[in-house]
PDB file of N, CA and C in Angstrom:
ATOM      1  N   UNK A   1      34.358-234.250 -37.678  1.00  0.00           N
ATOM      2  CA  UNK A   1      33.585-234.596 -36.500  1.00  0.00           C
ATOM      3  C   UNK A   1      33.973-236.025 -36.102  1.00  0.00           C
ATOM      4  N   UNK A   2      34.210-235.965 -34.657  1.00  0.00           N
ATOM      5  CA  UNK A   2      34.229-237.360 -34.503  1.00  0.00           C
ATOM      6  C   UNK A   2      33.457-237.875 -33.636  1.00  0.00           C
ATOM      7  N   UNK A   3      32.901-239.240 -33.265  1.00  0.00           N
ATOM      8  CA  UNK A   3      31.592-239.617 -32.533  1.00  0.00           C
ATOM      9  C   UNK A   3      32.002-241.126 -32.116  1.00  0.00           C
ATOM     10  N   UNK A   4      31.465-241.462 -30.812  1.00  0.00           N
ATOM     11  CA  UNK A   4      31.504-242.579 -30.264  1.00  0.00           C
ATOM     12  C   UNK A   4      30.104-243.117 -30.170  1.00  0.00           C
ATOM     13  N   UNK A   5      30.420-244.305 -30.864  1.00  0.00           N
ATOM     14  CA  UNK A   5      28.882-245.030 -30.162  1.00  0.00           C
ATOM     15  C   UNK A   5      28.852-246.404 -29.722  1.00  0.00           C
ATOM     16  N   UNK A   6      27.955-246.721 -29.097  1.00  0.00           N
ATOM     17  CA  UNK A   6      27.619-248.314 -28.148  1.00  0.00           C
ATOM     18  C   UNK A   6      27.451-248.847 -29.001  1.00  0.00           C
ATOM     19  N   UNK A   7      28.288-250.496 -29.280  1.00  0.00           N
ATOM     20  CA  UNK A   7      26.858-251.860 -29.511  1.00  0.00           C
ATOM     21  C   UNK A   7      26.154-252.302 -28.456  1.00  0.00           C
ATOM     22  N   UNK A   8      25.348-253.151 -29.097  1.00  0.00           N
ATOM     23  CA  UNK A   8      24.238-253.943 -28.535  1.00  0.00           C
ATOM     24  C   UNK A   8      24.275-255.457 -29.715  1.00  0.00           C
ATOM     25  N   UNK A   9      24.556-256.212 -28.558  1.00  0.00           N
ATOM     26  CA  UNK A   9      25.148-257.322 -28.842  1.00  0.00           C
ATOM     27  C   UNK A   9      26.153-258.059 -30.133  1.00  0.00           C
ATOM     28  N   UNK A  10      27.086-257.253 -30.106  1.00  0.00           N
ATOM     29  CA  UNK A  10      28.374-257.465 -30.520  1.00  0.00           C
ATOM     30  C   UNK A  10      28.639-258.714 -30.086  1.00  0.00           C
ATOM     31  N   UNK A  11      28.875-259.509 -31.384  1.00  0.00           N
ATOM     32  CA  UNK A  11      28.943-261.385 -30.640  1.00  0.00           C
ATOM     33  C   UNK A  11      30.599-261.182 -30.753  1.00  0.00           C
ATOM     34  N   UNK A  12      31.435-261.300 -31.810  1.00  0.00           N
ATOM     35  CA  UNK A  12      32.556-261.780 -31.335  1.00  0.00           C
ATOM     36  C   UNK A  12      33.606-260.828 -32.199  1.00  0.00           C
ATOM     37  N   UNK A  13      35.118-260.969 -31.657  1.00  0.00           N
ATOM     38  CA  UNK A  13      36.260-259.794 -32.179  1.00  0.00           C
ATOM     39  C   UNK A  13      36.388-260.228 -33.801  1.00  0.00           C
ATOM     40  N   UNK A  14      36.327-261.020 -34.289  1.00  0.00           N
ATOM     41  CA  UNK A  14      36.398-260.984 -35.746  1.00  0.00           C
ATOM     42  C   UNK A  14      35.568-260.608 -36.364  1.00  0.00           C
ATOM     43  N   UNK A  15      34.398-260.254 -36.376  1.00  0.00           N
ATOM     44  CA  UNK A  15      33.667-259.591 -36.943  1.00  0.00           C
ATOM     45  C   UNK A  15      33.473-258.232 -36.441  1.00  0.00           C
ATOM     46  N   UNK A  16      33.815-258.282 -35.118  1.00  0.00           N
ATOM     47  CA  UNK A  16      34.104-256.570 -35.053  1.00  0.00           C
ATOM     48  C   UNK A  16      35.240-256.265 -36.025  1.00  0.00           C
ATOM     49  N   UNK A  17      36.139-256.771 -36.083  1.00  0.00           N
ATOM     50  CA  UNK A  17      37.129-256.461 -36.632  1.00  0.00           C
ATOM     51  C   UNK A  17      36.583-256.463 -38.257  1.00  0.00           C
ATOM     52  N   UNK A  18      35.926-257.231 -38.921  1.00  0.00           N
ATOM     53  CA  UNK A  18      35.331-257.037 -40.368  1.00  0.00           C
ATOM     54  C   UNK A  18      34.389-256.288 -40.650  1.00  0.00           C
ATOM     55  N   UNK A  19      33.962-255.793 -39.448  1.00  0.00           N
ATOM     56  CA  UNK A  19      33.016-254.360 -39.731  1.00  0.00           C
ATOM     57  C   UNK A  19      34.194-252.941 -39.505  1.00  0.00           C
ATOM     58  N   UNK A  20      34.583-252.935 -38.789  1.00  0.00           N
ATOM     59  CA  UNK A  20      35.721-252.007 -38.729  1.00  0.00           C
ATOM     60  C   UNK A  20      36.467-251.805 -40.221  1.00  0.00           C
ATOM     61  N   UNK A  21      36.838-252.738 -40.920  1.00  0.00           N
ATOM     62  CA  UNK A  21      37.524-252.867 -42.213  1.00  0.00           C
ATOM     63  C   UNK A  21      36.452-252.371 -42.952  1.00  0.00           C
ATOM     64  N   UNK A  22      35.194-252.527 -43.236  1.00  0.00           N
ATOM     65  CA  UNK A  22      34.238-252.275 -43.669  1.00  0.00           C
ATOM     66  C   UNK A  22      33.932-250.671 -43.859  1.00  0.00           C
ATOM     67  N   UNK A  23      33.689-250.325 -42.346  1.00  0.00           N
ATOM     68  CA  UNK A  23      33.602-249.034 -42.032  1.00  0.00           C
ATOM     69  C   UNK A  23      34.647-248.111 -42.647  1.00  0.00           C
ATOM     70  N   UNK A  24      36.014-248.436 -42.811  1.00  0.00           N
ATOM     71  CA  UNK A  24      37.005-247.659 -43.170  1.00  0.00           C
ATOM     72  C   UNK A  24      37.007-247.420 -44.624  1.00  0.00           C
ATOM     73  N   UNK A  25      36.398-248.189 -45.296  1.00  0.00           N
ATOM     74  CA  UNK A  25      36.173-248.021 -46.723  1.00  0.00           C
ATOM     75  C   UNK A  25      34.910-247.244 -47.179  1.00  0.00           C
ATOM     76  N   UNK A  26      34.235-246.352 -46.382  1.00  0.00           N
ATOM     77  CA  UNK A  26      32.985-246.264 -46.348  1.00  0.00           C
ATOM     78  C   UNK A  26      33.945-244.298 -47.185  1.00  0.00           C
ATOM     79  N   UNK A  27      33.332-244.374 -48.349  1.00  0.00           N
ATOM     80  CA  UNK A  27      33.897-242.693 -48.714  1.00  0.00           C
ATOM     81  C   UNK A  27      33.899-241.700 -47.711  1.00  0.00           C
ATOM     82  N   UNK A  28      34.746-240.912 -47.162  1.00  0.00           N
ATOM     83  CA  UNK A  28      34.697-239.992 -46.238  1.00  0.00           C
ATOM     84  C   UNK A  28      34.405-240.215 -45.233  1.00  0.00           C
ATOM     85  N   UNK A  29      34.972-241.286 -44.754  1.00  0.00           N
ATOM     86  CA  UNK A  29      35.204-241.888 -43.431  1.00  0.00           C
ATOM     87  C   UNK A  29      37.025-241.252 -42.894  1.00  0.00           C
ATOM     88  N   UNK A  30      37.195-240.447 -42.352  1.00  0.00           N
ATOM     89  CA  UNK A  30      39.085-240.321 -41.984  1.00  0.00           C
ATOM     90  C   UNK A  30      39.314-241.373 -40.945  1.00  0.00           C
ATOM     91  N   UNK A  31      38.583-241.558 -40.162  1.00  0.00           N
ATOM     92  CA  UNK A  31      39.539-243.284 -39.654  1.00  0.00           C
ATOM     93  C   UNK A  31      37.898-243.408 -38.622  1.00  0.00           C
ATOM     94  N   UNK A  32      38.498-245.061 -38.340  1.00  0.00           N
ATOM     95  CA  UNK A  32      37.053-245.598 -37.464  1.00  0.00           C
ATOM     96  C   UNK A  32      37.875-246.895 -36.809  1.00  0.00           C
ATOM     97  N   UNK A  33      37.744-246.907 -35.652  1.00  0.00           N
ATOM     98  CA  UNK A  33      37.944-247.580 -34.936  1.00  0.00           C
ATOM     99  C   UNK A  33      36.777-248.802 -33.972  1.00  0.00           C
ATOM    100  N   UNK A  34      36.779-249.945 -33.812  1.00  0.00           N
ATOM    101  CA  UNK A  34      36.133-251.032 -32.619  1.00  0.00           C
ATOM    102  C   UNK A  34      36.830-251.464 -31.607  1.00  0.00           C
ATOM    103  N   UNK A  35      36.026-251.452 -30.627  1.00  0.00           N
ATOM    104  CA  UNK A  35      36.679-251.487 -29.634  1.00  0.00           C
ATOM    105  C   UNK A  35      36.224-252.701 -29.110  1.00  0.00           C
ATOM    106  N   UNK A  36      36.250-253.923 -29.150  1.00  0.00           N
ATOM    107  CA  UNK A  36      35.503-255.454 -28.824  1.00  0.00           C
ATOM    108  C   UNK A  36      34.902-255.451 -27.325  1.00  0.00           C
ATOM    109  N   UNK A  37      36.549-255.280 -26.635  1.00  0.00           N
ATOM    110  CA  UNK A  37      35.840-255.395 -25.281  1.00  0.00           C
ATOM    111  C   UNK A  37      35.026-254.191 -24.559  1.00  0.00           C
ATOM    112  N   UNK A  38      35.135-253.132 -24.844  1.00  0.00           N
ATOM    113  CA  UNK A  38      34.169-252.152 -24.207  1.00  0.00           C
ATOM    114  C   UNK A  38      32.715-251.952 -25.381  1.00  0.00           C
ATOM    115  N   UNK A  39      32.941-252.520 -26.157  1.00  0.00           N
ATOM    116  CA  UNK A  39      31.675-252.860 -27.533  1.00  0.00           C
ATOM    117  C   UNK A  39      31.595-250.689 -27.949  1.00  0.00           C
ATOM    118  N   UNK A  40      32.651-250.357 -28.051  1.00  0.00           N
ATOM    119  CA  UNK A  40      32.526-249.235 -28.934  1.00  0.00           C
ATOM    120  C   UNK A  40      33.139-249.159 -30.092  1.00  0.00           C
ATOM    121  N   UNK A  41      32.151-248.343 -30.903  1.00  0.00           N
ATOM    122  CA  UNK A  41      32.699-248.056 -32.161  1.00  0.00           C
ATOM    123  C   UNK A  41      32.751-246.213 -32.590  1.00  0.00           C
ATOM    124  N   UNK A  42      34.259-245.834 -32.897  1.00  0.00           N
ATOM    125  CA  UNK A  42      34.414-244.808 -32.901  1.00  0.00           C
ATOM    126  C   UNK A  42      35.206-244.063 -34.305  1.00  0.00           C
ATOM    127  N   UNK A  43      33.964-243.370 -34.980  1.00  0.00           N
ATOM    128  CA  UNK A  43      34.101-242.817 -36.330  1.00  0.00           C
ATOM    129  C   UNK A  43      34.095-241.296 -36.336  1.00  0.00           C
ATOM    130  N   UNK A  44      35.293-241.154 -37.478  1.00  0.00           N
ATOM    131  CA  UNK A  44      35.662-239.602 -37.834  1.00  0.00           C
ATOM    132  C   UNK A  44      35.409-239.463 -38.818  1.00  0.00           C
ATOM    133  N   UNK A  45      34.481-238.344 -39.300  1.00  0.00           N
ATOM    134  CA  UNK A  45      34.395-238.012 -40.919  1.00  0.00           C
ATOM    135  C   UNK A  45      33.651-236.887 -40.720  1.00  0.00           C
ATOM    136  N   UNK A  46      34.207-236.002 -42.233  1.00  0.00           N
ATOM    137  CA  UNK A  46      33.944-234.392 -41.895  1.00  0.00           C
ATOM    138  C   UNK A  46      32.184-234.501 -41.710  1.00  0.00           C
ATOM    139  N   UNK A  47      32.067-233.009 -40.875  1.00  0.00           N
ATOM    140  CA  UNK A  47      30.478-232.513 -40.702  1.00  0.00           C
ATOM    141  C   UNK A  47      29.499-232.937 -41.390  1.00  0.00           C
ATOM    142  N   UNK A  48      29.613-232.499 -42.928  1.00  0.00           N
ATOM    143  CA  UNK A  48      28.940-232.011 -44.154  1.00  0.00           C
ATOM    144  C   UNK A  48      28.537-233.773 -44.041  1.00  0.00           C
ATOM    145  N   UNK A  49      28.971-234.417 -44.226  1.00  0.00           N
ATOM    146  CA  UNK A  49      28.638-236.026 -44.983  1.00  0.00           C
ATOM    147  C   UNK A  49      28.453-236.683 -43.659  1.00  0.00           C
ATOM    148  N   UNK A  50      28.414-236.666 -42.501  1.00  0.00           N
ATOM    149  CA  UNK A  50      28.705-237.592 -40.973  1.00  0.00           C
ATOM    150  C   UNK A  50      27.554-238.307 -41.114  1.00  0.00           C
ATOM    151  N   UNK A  51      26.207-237.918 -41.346  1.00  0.00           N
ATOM    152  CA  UNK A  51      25.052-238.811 -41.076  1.00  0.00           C
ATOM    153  C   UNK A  51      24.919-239.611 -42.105  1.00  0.00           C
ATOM    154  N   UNK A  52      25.220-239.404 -43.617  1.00  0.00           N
ATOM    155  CA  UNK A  52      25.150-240.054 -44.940  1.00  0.00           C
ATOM    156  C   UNK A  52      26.308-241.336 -44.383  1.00  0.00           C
ATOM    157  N   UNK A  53      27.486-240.967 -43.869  1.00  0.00           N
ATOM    158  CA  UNK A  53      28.865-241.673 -43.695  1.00  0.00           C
ATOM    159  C   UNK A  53      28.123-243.321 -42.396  1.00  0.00           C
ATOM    160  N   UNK A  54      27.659-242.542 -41.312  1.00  0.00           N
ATOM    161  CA  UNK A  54      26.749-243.028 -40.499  1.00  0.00           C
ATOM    162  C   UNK A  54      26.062-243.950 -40.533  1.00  0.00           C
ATOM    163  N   UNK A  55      24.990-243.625 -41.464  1.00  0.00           N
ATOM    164  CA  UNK A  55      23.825-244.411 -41.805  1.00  0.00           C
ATOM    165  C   UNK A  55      24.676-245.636 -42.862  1.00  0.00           C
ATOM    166  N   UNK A  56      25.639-245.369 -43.624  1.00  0.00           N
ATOM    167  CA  UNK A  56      26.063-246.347 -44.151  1.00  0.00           C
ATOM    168  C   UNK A  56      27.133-247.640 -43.703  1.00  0.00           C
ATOM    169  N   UNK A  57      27.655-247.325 -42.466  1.00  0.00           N
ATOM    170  CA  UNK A  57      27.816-247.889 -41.237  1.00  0.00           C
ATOM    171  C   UNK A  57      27.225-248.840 -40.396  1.00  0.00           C
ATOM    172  N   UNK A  58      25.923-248.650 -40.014  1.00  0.00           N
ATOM    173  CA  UNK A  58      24.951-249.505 -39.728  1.00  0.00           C
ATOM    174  C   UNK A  58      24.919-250.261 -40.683  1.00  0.00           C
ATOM    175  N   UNK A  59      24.723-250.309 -41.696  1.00  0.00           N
ATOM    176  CA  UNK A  59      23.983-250.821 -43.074  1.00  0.00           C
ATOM    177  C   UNK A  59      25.124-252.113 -43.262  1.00  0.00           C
ATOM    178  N   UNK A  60      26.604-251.368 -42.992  1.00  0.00           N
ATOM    179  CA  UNK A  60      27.600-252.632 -43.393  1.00  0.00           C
ATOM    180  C   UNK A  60      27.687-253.058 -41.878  1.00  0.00           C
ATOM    181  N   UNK A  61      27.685-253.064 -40.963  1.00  0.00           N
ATOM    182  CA  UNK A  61      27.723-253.938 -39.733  1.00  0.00           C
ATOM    183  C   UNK A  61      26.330-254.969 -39.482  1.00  0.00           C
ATOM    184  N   UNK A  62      25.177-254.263 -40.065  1.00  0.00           N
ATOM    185  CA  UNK A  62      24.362-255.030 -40.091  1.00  0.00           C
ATOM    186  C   UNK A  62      24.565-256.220 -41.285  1.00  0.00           C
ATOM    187  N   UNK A  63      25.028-255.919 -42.165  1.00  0.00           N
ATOM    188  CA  UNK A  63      25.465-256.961 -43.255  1.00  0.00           C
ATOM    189  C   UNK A  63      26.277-257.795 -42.647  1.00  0.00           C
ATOM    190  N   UNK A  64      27.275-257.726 -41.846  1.00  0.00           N
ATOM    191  CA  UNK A  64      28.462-258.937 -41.308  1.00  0.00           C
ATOM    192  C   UNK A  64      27.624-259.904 -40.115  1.00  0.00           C
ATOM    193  N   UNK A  65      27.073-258.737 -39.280  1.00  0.00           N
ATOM    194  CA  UNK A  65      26.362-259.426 -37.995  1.00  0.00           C
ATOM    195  C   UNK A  65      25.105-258.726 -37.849  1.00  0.00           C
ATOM    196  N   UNK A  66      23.740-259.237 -38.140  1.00  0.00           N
ATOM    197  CA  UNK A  66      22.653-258.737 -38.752  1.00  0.00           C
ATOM    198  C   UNK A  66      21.647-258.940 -36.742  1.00  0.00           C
ATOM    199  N   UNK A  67      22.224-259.536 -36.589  1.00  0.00           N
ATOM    200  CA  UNK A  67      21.743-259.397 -34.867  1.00  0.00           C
ATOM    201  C   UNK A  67      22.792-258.125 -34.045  1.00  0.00           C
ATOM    202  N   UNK A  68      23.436-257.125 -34.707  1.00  0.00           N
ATOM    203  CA  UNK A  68      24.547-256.175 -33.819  1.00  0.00           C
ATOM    204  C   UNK A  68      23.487-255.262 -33.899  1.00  0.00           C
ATOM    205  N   UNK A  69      23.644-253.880 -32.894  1.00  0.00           N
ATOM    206  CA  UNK A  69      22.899-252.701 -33.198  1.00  0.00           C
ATOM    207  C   UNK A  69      23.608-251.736 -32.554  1.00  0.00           C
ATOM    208  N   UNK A  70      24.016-250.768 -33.494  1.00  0.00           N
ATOM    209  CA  UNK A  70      24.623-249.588 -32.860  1.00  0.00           C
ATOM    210  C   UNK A  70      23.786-248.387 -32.432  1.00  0.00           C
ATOM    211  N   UNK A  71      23.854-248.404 -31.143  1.00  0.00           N
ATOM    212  CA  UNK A  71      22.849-247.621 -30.600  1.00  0.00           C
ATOM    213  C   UNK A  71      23.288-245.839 -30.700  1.00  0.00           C
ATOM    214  N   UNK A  72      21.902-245.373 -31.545  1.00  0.00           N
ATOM    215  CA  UNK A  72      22.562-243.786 -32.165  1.00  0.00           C
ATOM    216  C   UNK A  72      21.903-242.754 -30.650  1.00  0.00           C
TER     217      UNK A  72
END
């Protein structure tokens, strides 16, 4: 499955970029992409695990930039 979603206030490209690195290490993640200037973030990982994969996503973007919010 793959899924696009919005931030909400994404401050700056290096830390998009260290949540992105973040995200990709997340188990059963197949790739995840940020997108700075359109503030999307776009993750692939099979069906079965997507919301477990998900929820742990938030969790590390909120750890880098604890004011970001990815709107589900």
């Amino acid at each position: 499955m793959k899924k696009t979603f919005e931030f909400e206030k994404l401050g700056c490209a290096h830390c998009a970029s260290k949540m992105e690195t973040a995200i990709r290490k997340i188990d059963g993640v197949s790739s995840a992409s940020i997108n700075y200037i359109m503030k999307k973030l776009t993750i692939e990982a099979e069906d079965a695990v997507f919301d477990e994969v998900l929820s742990k996503a938030v969790k590390a973007c909120k750890k880098i930039e604890p004011d970001c919010k990815i709107v589900l």
